[in-house]
Protein backbone atom coordinates (compact mmCIF):
# COMPACT_ATOMS: atom_id res chain seq x y z
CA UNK A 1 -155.15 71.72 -137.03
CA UNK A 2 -155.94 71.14 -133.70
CA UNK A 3 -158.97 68.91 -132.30
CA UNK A 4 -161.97 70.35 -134.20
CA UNK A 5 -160.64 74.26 -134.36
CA UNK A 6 -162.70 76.34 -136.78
CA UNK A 7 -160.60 78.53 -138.43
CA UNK A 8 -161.92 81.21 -136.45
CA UNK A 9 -160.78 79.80 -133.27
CA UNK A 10 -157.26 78.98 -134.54
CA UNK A 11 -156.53 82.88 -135.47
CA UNK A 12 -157.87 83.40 -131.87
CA UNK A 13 -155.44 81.15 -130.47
CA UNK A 14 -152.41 81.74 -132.89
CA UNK A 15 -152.94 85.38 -132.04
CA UNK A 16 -153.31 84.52 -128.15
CA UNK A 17 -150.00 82.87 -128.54
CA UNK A 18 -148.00 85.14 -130.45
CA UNK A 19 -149.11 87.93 -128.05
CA UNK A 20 -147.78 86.45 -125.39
CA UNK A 21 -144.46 86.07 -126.96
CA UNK A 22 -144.63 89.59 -128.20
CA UNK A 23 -145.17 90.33 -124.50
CA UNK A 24 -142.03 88.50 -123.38
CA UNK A 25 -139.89 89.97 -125.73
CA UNK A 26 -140.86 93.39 -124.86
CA UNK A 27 -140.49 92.57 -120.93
CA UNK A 28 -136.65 91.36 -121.64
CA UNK A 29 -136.74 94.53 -123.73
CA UNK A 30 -137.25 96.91 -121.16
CA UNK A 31 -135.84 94.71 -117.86
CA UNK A 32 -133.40 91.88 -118.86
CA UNK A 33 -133.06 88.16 -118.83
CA UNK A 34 -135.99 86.81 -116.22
CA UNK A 35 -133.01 85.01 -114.50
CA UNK A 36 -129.39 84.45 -114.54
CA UNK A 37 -130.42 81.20 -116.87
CA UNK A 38 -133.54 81.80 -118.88
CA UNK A 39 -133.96 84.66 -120.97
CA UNK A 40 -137.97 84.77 -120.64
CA UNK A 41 -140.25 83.28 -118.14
CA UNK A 42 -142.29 81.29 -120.62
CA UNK A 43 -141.31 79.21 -123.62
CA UNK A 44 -141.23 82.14 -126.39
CA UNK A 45 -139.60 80.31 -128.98
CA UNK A 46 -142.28 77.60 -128.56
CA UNK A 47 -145.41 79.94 -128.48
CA UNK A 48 -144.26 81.22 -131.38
CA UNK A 49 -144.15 77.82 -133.57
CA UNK A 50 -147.73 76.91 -132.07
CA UNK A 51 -148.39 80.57 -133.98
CA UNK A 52 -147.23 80.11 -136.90
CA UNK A 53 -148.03 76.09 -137.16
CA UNK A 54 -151.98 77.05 -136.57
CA UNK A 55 -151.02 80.47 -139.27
CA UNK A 56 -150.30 77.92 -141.75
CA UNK A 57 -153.10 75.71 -141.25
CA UNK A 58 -155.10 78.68 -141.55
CA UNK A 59 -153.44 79.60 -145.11
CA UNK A 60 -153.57 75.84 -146.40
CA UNK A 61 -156.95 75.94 -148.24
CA UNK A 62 -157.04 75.78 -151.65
CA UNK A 63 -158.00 79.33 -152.11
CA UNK A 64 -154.84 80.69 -150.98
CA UNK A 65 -152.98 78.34 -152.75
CA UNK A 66 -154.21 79.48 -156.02
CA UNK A 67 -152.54 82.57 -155.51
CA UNK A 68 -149.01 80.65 -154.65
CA UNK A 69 -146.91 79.70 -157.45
CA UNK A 70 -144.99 76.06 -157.51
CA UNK A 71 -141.85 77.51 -155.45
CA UNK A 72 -144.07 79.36 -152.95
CA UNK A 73 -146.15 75.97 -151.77
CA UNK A 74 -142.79 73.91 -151.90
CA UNK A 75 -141.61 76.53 -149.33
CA UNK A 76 -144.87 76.88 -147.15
CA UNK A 77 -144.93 72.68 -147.26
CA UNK A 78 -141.77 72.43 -146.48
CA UNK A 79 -142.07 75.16 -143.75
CA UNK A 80 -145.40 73.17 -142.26
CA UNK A 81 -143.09 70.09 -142.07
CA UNK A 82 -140.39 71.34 -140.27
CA UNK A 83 -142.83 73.61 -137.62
CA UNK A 84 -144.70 70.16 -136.84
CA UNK A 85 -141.64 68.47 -136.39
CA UNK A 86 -140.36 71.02 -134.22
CA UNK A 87 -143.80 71.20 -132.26
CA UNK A 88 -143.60 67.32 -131.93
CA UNK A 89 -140.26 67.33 -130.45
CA UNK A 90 -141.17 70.52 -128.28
CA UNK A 91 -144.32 68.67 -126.30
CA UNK A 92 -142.50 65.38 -125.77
């Protein structure tokens, strides 16, 4: 998770970010492309990996894990991986 986030904050800040996507998507909803070469003034696709990356961070405690069987925390590691990854190569 982020530098020293409760989990409190990151749900703050997962939900600040995927509101602002949300926003975006409903402003190209109801006027268009921003421009004649970018769909959406801000980085939508890259708001919404910070979302769910701090989401899963959230979920990773061993008391929602109880309730995942072998398959389902294979998927949500595998899932964690490849948002990181993507968030890694997204900042640089």
């Amino acid at each position: 998770m982020d530098l020293a986030l409760t989990l409190d904050e990151a749900a703050v800040q997962a939900a600040r970010q995927a509101s602002r996507a949300a926003a975006e998507l409903l402003q190209y909803f109801r006027d268009g492309p921003h421009s004649g070469v970018c769909a959406f003034e801000s980085d939508v696709t890259g708001m919404l990996a910070e979302a769910l990356k701090l989401t899963l961070e959230i979920e990773d405690t061993p008391q929602a894990k109880a309730f995942m069987d072998a398959e389902e925390l294979a998927l949500h590691a595998n899932l964690q991986a490849a948002v990181g990854e993507f968030i890694a190569g997204w900042m640089d």
